[in-house]
Protein backbone atom coordinates (compact mmCIF):
# COMPACT_ATOMS: atom_id res chain seq x y z
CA UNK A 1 139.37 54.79 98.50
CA UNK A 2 140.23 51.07 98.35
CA UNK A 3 143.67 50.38 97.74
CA UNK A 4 146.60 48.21 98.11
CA UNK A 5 149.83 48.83 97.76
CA UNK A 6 152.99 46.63 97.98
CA UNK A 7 156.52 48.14 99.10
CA UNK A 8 159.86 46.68 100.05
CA UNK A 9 161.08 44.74 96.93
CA UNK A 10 164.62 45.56 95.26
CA UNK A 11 167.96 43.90 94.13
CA UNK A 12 169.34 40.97 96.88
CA UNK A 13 172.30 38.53 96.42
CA UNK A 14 171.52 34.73 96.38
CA UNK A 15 171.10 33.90 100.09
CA UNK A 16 169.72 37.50 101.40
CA UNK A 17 166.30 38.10 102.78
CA UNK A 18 163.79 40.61 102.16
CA UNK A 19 160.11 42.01 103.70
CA UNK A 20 157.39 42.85 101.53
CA UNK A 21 154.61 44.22 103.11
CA UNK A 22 150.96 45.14 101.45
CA UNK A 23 149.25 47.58 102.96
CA UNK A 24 145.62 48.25 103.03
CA UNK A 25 143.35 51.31 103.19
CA UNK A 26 139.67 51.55 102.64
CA UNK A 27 138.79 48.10 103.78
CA UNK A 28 139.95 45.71 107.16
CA UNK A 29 142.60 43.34 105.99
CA UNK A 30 141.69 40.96 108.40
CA UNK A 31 138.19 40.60 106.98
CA UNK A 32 139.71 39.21 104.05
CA UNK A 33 142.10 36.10 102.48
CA UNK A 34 145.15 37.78 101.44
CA UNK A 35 147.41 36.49 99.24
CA UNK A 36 150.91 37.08 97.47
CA UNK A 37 151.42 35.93 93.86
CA UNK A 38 154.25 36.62 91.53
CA UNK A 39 155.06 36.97 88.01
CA UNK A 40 158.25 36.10 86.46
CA UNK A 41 158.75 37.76 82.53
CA UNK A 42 157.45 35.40 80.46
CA UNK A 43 155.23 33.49 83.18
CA UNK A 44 152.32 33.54 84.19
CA UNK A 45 151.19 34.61 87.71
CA UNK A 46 151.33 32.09 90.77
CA UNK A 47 150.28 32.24 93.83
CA UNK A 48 153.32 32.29 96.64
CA UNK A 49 151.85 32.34 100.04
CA UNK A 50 148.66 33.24 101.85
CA UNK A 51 146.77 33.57 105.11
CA UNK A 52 143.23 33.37 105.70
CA UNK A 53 140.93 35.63 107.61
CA UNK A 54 140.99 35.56 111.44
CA UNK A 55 137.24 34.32 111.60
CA UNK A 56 139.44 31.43 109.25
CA UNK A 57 141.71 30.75 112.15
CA UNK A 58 144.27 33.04 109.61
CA UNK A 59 145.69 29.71 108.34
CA UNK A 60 148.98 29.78 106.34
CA UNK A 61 149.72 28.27 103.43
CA UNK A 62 152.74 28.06 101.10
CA UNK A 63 153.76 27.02 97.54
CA UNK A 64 156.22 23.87 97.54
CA UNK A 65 158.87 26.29 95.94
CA UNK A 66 158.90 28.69 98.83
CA UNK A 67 158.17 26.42 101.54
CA UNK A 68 160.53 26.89 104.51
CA UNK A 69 162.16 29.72 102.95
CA UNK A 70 159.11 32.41 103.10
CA UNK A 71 156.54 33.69 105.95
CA UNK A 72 153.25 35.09 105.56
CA UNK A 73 152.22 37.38 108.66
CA UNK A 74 149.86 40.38 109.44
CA UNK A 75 150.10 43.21 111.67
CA UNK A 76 146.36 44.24 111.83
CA UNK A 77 146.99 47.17 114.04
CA UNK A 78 148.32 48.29 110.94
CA UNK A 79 146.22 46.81 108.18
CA UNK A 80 149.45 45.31 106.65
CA UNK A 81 150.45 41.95 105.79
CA UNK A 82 154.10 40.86 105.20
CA UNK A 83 156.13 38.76 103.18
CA UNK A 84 159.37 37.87 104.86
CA UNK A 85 161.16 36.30 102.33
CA UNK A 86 164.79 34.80 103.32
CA UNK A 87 167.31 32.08 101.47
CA UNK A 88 166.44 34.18 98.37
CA UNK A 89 167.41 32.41 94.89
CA UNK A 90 167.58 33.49 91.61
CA UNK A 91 164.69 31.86 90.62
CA UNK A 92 162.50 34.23 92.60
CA UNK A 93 163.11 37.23 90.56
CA UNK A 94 159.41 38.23 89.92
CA UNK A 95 157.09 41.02 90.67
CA UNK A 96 155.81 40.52 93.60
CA UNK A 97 151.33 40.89 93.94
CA UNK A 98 149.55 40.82 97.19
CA UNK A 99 145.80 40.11 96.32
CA UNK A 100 142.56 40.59 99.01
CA UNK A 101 139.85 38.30 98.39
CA UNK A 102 135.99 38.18 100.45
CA UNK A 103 132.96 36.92 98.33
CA UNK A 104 132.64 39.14 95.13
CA UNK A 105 135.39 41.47 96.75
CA UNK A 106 138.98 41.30 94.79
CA UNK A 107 141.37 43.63 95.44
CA UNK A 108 144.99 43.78 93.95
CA UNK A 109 148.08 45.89 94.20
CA UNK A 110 150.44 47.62 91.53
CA UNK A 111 153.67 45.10 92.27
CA UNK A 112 156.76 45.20 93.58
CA UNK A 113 160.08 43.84 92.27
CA UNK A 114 161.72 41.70 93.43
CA UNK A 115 165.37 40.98 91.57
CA UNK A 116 167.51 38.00 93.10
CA UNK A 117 171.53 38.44 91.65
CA UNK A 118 174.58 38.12 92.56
């Protein structure tokens, strides 16, 4: 069964640092662009980070609003890709998507949460 499935969001104060990670079964992560979007209430969804496919050189790329702040990485041994996300403001309250992308292949998770308060 193809799935993804996002884990490690929760409640941080301002300045903290957390690690998503999106993990895959039923397909090879690596095969595939992953990305991670969010969705603040009363947004719509953008994309946050995201790393190409190894045959892609797994290139990085980053929104200007998380720039510097967040990393994009994957662990292939364990079909997972990770969000380390640290300098954590307010303003990245969201839930959290990773997506996997290859031709007519789209895969998405369920979410995490991810609530930035002091």
């Amino acid at each position: 069964q193809v799935q993804l499935v996002e884990s490690g969001g929760g409640l941080v104060q301002p300045g903290g640092s957390l690690r998503l990670s999106c993990a895959a079964s039923g397909f090879t992560l690596d095969f595939y662009a992953i990305g991670w979007f969010r969705q603040a209430p009363g947004k719509e969804r953008e994309g946050v980070s995201c790393i190409s496919s190894s045959s892609s050189d797994g290139r990085t790329y980053y929104s200007d609003s998380v720039k510097g702040r967040f990393t994009i990485s994957k662990d292939n041994a364990k079909n997972t890709v990770y969000l380390q996300m640290n300098s954590l403001k307010p303003e990245d309250t969201a839930v959290y998507y990773c997506n996997a992308i290859k031709w007519w292949y789209n895969y998405w998770g369920q979410g995490t949460q991810v609530t930035v308060s002091s």
